[in-house]
Protein backbone atom coordinates (compact mmCIF):
# COMPACT_ATOMS: atom_id res chain seq x y z
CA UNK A 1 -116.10 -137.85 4.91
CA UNK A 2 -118.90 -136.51 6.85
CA UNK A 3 -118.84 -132.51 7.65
CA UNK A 4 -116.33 -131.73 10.75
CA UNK A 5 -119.20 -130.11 12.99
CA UNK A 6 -120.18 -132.28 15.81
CA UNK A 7 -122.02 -131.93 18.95
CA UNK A 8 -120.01 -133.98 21.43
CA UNK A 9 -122.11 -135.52 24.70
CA UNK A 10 -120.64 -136.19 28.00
CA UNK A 11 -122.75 -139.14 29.70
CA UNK A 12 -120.87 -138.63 32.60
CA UNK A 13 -121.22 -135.20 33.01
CA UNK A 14 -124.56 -135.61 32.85
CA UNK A 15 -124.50 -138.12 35.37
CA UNK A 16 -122.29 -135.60 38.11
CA UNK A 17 -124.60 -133.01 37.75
CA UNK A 18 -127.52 -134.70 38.63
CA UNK A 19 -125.49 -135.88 41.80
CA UNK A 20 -124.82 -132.84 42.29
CA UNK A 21 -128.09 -131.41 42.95
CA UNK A 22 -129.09 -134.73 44.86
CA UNK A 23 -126.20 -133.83 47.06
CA UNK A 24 -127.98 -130.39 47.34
CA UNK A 25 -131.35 -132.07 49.09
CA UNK A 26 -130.77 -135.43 49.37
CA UNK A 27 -133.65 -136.17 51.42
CA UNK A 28 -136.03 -134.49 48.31
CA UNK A 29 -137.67 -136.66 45.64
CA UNK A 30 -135.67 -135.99 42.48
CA UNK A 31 -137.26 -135.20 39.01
CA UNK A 32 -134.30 -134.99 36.00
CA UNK A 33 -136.01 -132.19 33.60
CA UNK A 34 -135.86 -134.38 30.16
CA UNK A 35 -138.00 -132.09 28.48
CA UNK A 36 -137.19 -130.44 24.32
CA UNK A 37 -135.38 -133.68 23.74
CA UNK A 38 -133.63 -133.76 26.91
CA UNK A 39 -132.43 -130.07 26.60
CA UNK A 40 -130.98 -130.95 22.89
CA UNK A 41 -128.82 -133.63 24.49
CA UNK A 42 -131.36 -136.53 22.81
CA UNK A 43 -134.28 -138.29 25.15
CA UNK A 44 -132.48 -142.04 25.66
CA UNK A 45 -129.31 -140.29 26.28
CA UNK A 46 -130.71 -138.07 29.71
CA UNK A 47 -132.94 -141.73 30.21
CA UNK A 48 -129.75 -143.26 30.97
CA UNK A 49 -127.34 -140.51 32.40
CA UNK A 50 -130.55 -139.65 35.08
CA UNK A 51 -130.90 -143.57 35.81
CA UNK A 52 -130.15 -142.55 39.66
CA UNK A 53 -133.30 -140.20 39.69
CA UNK A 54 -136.50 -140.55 41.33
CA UNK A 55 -138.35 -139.91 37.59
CA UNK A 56 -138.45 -138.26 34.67
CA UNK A 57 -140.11 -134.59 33.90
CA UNK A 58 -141.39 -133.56 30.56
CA UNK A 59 -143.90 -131.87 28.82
CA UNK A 60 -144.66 -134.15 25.63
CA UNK A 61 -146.96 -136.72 26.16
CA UNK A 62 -145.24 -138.46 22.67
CA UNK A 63 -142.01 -138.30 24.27
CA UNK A 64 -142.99 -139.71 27.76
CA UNK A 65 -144.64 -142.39 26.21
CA UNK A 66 -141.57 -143.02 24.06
CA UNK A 67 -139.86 -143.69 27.81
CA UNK A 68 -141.41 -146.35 28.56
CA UNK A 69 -140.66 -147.93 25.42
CA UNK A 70 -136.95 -147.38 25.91
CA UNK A 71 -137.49 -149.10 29.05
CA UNK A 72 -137.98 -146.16 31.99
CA UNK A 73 -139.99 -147.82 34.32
CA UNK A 74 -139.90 -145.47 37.30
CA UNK A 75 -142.19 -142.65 37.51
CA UNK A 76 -142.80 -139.66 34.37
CA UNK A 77 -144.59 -136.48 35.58
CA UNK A 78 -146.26 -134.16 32.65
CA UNK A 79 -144.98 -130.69 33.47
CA UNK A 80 -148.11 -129.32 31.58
CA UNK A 81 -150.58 -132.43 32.60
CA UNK A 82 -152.61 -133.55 29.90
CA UNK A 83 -153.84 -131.40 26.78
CA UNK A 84 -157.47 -133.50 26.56
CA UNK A 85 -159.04 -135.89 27.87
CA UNK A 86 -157.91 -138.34 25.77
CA UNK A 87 -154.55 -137.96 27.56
CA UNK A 88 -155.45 -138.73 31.02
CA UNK A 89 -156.44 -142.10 29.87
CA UNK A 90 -152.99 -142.10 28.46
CA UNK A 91 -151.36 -141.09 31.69
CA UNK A 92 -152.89 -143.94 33.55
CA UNK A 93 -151.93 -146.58 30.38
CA UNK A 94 -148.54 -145.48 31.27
CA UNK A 95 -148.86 -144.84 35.12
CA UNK A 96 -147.57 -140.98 34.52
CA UNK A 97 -147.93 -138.30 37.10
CA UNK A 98 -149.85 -135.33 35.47
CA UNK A 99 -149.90 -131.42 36.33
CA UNK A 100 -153.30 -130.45 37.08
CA UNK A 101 -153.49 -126.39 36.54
CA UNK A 102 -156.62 -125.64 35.65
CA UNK A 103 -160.40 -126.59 36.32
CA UNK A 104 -160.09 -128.10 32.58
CA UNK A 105 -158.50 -130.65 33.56
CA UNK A 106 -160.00 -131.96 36.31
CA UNK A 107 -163.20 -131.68 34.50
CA UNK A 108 -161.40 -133.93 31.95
CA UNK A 109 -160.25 -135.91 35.40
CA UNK A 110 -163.66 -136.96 36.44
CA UNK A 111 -165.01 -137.90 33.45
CA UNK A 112 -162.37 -140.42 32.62
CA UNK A 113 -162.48 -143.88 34.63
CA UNK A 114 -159.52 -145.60 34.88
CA UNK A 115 -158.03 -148.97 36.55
CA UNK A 116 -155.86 -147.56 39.18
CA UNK A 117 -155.67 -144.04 40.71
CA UNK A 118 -153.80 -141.19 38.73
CA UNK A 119 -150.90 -139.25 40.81
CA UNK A 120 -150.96 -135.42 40.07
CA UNK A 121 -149.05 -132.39 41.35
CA UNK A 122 -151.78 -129.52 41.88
CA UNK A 123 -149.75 -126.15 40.46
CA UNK A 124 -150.50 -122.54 42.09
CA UNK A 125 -149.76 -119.48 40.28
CA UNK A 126 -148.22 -117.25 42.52
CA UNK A 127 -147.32 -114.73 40.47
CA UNK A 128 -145.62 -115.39 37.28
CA UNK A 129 -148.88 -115.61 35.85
CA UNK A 130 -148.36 -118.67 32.98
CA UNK A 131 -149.91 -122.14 34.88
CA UNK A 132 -152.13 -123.09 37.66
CA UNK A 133 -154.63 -122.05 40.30
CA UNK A 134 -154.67 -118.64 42.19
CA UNK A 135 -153.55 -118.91 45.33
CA UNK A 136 -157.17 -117.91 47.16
CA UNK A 137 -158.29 -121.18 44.50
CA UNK A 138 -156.28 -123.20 45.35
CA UNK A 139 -157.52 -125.26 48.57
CA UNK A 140 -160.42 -125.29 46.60
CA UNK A 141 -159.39 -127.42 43.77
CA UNK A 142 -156.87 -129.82 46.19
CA UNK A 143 -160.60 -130.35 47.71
CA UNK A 144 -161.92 -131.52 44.32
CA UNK A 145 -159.54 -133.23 43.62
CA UNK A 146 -158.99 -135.43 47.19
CA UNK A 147 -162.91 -135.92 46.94
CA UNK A 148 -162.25 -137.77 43.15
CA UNK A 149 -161.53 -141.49 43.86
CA UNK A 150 -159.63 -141.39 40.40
CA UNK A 151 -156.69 -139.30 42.02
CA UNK A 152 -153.83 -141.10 43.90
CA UNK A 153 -151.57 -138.70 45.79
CA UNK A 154 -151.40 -134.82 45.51
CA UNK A 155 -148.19 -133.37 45.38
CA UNK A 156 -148.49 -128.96 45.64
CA UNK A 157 -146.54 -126.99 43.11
CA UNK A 158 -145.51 -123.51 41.52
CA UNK A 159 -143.11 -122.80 39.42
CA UNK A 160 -140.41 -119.54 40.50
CA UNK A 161 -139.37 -116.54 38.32
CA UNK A 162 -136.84 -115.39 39.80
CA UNK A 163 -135.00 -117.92 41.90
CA UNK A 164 -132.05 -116.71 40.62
CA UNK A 165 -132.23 -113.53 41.31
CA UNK A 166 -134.42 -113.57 44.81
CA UNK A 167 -134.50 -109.82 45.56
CA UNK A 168 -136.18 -108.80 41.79
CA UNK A 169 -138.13 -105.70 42.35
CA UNK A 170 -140.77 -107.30 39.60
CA UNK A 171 -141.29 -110.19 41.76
CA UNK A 172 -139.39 -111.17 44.74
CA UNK A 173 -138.50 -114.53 45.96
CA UNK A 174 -140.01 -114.20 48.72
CA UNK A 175 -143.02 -112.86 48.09
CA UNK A 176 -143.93 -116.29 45.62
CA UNK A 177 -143.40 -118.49 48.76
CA UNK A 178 -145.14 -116.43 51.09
CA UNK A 179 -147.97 -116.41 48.26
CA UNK A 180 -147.50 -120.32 48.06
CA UNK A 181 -147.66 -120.84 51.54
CA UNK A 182 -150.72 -119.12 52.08
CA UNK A 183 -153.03 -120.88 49.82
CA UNK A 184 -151.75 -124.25 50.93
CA UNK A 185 -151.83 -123.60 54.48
CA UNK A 186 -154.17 -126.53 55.72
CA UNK A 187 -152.92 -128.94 52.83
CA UNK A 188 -151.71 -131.72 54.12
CA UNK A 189 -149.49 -132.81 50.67
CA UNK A 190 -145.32 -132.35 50.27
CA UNK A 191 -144.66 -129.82 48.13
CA UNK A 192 -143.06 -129.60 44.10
CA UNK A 193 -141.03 -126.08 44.22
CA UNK A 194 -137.38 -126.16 43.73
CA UNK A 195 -135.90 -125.34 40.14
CA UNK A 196 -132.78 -125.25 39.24
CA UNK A 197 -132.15 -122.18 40.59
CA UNK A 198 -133.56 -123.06 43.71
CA UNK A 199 -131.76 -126.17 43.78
CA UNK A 200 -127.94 -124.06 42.89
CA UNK A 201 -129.21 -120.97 45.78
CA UNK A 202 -131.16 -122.03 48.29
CA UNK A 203 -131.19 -125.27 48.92
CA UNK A 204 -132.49 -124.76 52.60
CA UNK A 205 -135.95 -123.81 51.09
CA UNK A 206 -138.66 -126.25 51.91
CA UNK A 207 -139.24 -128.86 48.98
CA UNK A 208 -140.06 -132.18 49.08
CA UNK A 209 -139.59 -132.38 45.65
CA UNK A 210 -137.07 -130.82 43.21
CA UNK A 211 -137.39 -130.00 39.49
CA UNK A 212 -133.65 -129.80 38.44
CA UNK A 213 -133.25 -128.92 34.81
CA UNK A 214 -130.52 -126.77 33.08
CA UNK A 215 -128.23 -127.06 35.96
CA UNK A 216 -128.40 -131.13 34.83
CA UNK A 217 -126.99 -130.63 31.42
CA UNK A 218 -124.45 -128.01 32.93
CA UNK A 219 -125.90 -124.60 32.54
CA UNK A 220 -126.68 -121.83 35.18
CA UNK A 221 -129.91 -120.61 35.01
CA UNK A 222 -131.51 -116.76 34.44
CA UNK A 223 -129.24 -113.80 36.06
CA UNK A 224 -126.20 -116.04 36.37
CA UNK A 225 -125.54 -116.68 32.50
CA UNK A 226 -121.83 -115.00 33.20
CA UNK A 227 -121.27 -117.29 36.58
CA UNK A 228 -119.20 -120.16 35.44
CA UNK A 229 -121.11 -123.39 36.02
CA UNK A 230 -118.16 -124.84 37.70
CA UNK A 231 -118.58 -122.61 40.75
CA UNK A 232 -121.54 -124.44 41.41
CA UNK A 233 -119.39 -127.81 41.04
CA UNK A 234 -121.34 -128.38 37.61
CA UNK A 235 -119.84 -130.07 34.29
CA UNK A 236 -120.41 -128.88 30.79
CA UNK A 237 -122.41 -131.89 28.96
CA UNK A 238 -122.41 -130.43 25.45
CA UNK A 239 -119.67 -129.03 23.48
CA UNK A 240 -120.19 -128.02 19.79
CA UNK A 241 -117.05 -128.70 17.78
CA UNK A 242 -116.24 -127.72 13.85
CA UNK A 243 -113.21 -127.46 12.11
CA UNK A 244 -111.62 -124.25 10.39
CA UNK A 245 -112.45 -125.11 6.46
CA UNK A 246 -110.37 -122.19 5.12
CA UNK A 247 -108.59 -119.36 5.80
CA UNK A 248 -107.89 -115.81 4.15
CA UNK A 249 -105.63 -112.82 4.29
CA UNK A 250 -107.17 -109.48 4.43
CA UNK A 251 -105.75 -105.99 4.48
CA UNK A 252 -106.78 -102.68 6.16
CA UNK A 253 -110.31 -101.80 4.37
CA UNK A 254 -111.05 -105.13 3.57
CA UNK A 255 -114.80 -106.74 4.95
CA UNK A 256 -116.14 -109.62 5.66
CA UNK A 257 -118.75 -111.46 5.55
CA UNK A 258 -122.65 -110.75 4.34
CA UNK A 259 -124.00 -106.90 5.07
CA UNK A 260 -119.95 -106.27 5.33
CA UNK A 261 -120.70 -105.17 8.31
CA UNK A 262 -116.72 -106.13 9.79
CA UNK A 263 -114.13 -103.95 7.96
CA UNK A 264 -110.62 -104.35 9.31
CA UNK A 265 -108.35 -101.86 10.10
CA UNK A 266 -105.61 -103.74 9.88
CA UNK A 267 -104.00 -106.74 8.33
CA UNK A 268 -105.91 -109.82 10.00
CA UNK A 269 -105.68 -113.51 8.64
CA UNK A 270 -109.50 -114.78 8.96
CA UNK A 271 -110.58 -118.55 9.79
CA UNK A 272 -113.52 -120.10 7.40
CA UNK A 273 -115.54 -122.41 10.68
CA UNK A 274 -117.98 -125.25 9.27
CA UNK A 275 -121.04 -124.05 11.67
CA UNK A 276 -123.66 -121.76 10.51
CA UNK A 277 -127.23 -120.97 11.52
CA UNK A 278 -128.83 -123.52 9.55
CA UNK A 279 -127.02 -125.86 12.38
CA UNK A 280 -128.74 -123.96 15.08
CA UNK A 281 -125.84 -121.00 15.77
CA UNK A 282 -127.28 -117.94 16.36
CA UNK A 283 -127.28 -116.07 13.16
CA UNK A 284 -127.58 -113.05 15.82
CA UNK A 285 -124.29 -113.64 17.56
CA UNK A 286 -122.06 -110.10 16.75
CA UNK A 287 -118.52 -109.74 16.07
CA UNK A 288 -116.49 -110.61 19.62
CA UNK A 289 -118.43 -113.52 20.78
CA UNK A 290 -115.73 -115.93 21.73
CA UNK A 291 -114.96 -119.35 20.37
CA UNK A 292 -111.83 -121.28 20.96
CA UNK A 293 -109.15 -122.50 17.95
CA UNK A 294 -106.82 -125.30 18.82
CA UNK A 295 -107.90 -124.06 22.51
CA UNK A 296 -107.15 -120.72 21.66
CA UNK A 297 -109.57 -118.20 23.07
CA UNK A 298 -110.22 -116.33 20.16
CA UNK A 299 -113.21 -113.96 18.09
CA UNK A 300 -116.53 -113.98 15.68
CA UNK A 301 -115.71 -111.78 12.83
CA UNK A 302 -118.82 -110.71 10.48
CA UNK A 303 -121.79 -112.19 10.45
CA UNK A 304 -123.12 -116.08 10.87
CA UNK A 305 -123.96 -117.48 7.10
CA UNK A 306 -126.38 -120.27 6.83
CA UNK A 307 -123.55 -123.02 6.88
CA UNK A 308 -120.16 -120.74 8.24
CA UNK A 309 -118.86 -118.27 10.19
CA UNK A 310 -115.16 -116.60 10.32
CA UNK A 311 -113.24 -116.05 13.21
CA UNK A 312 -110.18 -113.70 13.75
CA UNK A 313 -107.00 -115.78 13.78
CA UNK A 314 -104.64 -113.17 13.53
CA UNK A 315 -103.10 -113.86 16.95
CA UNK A 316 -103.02 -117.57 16.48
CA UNK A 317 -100.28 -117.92 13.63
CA UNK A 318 -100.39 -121.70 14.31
CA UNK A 319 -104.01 -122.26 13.08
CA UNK A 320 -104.48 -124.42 9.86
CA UNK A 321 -107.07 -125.72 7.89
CA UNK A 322 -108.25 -128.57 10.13
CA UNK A 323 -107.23 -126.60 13.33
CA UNK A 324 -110.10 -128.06 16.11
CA UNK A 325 -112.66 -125.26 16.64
CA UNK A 326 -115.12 -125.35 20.01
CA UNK A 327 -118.02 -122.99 19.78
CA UNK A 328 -119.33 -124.26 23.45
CA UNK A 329 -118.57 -126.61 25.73
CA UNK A 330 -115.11 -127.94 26.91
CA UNK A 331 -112.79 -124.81 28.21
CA UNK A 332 -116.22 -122.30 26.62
CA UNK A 333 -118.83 -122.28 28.79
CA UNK A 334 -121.85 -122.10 27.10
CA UNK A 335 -123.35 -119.29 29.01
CA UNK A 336 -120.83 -117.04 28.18
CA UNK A 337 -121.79 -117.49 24.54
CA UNK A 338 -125.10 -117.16 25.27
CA UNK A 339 -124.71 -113.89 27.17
CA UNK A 340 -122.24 -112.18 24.01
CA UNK A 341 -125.34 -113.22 21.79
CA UNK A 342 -127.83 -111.87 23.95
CA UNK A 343 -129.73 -115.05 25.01
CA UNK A 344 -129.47 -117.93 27.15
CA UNK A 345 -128.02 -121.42 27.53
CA UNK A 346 -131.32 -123.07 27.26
CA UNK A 347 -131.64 -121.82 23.59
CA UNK A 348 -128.14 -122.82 22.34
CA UNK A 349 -128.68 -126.29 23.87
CA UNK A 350 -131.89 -126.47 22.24
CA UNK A 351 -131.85 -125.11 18.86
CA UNK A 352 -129.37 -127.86 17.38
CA UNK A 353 -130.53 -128.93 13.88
CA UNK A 354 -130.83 -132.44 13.18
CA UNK A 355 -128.66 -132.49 10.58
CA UNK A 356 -125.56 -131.86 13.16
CA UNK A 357 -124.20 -135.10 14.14
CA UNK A 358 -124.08 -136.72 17.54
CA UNK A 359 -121.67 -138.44 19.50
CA UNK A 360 -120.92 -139.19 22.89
CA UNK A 361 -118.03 -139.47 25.24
C-alpha cells in the first residue's frame, strides 16, 4: 500500500473562497492568483475551482501557456510580464495580458510586431521597492506606451506591503495610495490594486481590478497568520494528513529524536507520524507546534526527520497505530502552524514535495 501521507484538496472550498472575495467587490474584474502551481494546490485543479473568475494570474510563462492547453480560454495576465522579447510574441500567440514594469520591456514591446494589440497592466512602485515605475515616471511610460499601436488597453497597478497591517510605521497604507494616486493623476485607465489583503480589509478602496490570492486557497495573509480564516468567511482548501506509524513509551530522562534536543520529564507515550521534511514539513517547526490525532489537538515532540516526526500522545490514551493524523487543514488552520514555525501559510502550501500524493474531495 502506498505511504499514509496525503495532501487532501477541497474543490469546493476553493470555489467559496473565490466567491467570497467576488462578494467583497462584485462590481471589480476578478483575477484568481494561480501562480507556484496554484499555491501547491496543482494548476488544472485552481483552472477549474476559479472557472467563475474574470482570468487567471501567474508569473510562469510555461505554466500560462500550459492553460490554454487545459482549455482556459478567458484572459491570463503575467504578474512579472515577459522576461525577453521572445515572450511578448508569446503573450500575443496566447492573447495574455502582460505586466509592463520597466523601460525593458517596452523596449522589447516596440520592437516586436504582432497580429492584434497586446493588453498590459502598467505597475508603479510606490514604495515597496521590488517592480515597476516610480511614481514621478510613471505618466511618462503610460504615454509610451498609449503612443505604441501594439498595446491594447492599459490597466494601472502596484502591488501593497502592508495591506494587512495599514498603519505600519515602515510603510503605511496610506501613504502607497496617496503615492499611487499621484503619479496617475491624469490617467485615464481603471486601476489593478487590491490583494488579498485588500480584498479581506478594505474592500471600499478604489480598484477596478482585484488580485485575490492566498485568501483563495484559504489562508490570511501577512500580520493576520493567528486570525482564523473563517472570520473572514474563508474555507481551508488543503489539509495534510499522515497516519501515526508507531508508537513508544518513554520514561523521565528519556529523549527524542535527532540533536535529543526533547528530554521528558516524565513518563510520556510518543506517536511515530509518516511526514517529514523531505515531504515539505518544516524541518524548523519546534517542539509545541500543534497537530491533531484522531482530532485530538495535540504536540510536536523533537525534531522533524527527513521522512517522520513524533508527537506527544500522552493525553490521548486512545491513539493507535493507524490513528488519522492532520498536520493542516480541516479543524488546524494552517496559519497557526505556520505562525508556531515561524513562517507563513504561503510557504507550507507551497513547499509540498512531489512525492506526497494528491487527492481531492
Amino acid at each position: 500500500m502506498p505511504r499514509p501521507l496525503v495532501v487532501i484538496i477541497d474543490i469546493s472550498a476553493l470555489q467559496h473562497n473565490l466567491a467570497e472575495a467576488r462578494r467583497r467587490l462584485p462590481a471589480a474584474t476578478t483575477w484568481a492568483v494561480v501562480k507556484a502551481n496554484a499555491y501547491g494546490h496543482g494548476l488544472e485543479r485552481g483552472m477549474r475551482a476559479f472557472g467563475a473568475a474574470d482570468g487567471l494570474a501567474l508569473i510562469e510563462p510555461e505554466a500560462a501557456v500550459a492553460l490554454r492547453e487545459l482549455g482556459w480560454q478567458k484572459p491570463i495576465l503575467l504578474l512579472e510580464g515577459c522576461f525577453d522579447l521572445s515572450d511578448f510574441r508569446l503573450a500575443a500567440q496566447h492573447k495574455f495580458e502582460v505586466t509592463i514594469h520597466c523601460p525593458q520591456q517596452i523596449g522589447w514591446l516596440e520592437k516586436t510586431r504582432f497580429d492584434v494589440p497586446v493588453n498590459v497592466h502598467l505597475k508603479m512602485n510606490s514604495g515597496m521597492n521590488r517592480l515597476g515605475f516610480m511614481p514621478q515616471d510613471f505618466s511618462a511610460a503610460y504615454r509610451r506606451l498609449r503612443a505604441n499601436a501594439q498595446v491594447g488597453s492599459i490597466a494601472l497597478m502596484t502591488h501593497f506591503a502592508n495591506a494587512d497591517a495599514a498603519d505600519n510605521p515602515g510603510l503605511p497604507l496610506a501613504e502607497q495610495v496617496r503615492r499611487f494616486e499621484l503619479g496617475s493623476a491624469g490617467l485615464d485607465a481603471p486601476w489593478n490594486i487590491s490583494n488579498s489583503a485588500a480584498t479581506l480589509m478594505h474592500a471600499d478602496m478604489r480598484s477596478h481590478q482585484v488580485r485575490p490570492g492566498i485568501m483563495l486557497y484559504g489562508g490570511t495573509p501577512g500580520a493576520h497568520k493567528t486570525s482564523p480564516a473563517g472570520a473572514f468567511g474563508l474555507r481551508s482548501a488543503m489539509t495534510l494528513q499522515s497516519e501515526l506509524i508507531g508508537i513508544q513509551q518513554i520514561h523521565p530522562g528519556d529523549a527524542v529524536g535527532y540533536g535529543s534536543r526533547f528530554i521528558a520529564d516524565a513518563p510520556m507515550t510518543i506517536g511515530v507520524v509518516a511526514c517529514g521534511y523531505a515531504d515539505g514539513y518544516p524541518r524548523h517547526a519546534p517542539t509545541g507546534t500543534p497537530v491533531l490525532v484522531d482530532g485530538v489537538r495535540t504536540r510536536l515532540v523533537g525534531n522533524i526527520s527527513m521522512d517522520m516526526m513524533t508527537v506527544d500522545l500522552t493525553a490521548i490514551p486512545t491513539a493507535h497505530h493507524g490513528s488519522c493524523v492532520t498536520l493542516w487543514g480541516d479543524g488546524l488552520p494552517i496559519d497557526e502552524v505556520a505562525e508556531a514555525a515561524g513562517t507563513i501559510g504561503y510557504e507550507l502550501m507551497c513547499a509540498i514535495a512531489p512525492r506526497v500524493r494528491v487527492t481531492e474531495r
